[in-house]
Protein backbone atom coordinates (compact mmCIF):
# COMPACT_ATOMS: atom_id res chain seq x y z
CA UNK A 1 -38.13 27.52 6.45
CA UNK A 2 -35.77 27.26 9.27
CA UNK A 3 -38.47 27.58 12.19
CA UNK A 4 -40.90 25.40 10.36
CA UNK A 5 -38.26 22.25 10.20
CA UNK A 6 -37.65 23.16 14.09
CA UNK A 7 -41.78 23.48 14.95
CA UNK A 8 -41.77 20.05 12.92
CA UNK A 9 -39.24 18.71 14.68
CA UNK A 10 -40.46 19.54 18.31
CA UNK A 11 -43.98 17.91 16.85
CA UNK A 12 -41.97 14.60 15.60
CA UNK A 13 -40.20 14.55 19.08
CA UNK A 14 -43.88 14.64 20.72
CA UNK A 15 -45.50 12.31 18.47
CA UNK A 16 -42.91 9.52 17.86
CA UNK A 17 -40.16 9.53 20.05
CA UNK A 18 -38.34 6.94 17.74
CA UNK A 19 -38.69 8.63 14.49
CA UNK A 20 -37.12 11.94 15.69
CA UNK A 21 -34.39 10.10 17.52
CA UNK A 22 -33.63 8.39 13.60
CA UNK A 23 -34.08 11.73 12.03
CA UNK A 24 -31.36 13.18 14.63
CA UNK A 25 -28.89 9.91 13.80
CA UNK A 26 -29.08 10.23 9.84
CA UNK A 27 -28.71 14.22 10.37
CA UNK A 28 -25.03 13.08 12.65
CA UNK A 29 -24.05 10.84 9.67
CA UNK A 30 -24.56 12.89 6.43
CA UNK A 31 -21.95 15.32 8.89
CA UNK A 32 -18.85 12.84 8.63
CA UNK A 33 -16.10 12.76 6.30
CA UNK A 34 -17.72 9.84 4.10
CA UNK A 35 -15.88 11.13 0.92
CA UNK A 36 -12.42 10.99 2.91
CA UNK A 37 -13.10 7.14 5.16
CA UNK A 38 -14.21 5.98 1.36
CA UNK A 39 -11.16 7.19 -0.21
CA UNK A 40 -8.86 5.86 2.64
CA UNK A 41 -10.58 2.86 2.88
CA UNK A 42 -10.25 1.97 -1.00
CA UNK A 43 -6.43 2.35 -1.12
CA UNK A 44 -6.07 -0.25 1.53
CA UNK A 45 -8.71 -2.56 -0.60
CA UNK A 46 -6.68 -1.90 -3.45
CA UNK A 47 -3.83 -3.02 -1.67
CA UNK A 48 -4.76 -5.67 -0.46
CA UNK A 49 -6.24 -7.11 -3.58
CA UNK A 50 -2.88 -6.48 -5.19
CA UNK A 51 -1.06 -8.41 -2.31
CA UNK A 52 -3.77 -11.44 -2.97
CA UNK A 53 -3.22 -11.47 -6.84
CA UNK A 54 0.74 -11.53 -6.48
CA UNK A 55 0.24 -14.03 -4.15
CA UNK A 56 -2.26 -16.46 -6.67
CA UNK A 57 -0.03 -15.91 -9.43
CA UNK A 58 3.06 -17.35 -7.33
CA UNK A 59 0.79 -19.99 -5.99
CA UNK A 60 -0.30 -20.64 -9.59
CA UNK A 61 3.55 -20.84 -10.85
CA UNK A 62 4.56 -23.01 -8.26
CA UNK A 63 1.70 -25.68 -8.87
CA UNK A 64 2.87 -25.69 -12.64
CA UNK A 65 6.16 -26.64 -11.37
CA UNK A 66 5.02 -29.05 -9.05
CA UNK A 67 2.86 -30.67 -12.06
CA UNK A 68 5.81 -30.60 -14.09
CA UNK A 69 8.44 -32.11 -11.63
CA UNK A 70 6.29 -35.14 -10.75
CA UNK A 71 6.34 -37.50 -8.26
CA UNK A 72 9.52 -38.10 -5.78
CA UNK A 73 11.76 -40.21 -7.24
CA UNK A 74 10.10 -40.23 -10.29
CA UNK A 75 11.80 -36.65 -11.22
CA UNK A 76 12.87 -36.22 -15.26
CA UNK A 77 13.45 -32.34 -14.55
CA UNK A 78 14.70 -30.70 -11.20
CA UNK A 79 14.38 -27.83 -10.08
CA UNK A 80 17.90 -25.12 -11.14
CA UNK A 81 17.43 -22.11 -8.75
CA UNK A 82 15.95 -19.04 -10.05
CA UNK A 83 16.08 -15.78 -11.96
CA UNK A 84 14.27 -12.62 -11.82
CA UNK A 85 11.05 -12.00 -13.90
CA UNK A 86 8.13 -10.03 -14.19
CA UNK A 87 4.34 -10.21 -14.97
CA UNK A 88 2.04 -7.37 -16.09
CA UNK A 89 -0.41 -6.68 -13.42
CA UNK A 90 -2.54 -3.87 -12.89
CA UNK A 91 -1.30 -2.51 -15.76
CA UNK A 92 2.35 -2.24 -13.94
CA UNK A 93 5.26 -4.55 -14.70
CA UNK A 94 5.81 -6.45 -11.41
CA UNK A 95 8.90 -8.15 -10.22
CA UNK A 96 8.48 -12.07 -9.50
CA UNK A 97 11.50 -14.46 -8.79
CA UNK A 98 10.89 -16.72 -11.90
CA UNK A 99 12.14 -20.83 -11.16
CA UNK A 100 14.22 -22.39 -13.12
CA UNK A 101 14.11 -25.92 -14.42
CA UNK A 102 16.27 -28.79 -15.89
CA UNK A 103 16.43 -31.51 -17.80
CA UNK A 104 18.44 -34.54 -16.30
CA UNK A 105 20.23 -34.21 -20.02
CA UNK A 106 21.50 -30.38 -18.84
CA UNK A 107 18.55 -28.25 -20.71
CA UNK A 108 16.74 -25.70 -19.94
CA UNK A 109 13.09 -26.86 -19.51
CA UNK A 110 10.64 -24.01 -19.76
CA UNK A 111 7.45 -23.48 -17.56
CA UNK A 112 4.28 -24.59 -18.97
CA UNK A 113 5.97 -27.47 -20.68
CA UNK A 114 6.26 -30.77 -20.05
């Protein structure tokens, strides 16, 4: 079978110069590591997607507060430092700071809650 794929070969390479040349690239590639560039490349997708949905969900908590707080000058709650928190995500509990809000009458305001 072995010297029939080479006598084709040499026959492709005479015929059509260009479809022997694409035969020889696709034989190079199904010779790399695919399994092990796929794998390596997927933890650093999954990282990054990670990184991206921490950073929406703090971008997300942080226009709630801004909706909350109002305009400048206009201010019935302010903003009271913050404590640490955590959300669910990717089925891990993740560490957030979580902001803290108050009332101009001293009360805790919570987020989400006008």
């Amino acid at each position: 079978m072995q010297k029939y794929t080479e006598a084709k070969n040499e026959q492709d390479k005479d015929k059509e110069p260009e479809a022997y040349n694409e035969r020889q690239r696709l034989a190079l590639e199904a010779q790399l590591p695919m399994e092990q560039l796929i794998a390596g490349v997927r933890d650093d997708v999954e990282a990054f997607a990670a990184q991206l949905g921490l950073t929406v969900i703090q971008r997300v908590m942080e226009a709630e507060i801004q909706k909350q707080l109002g305009p400048w000058g206009k201010q019935s709650i302010y903003r009271h430092g913050q404590q640490p928190g955590y959300v669910i995500y990717g089925g891990r509990k993740v560490s957030v700071a979580r902001p803290r809000l108050r009332s101009h009458e001293a009360k805790e305001v919570p987020q989400g809650h006008s």
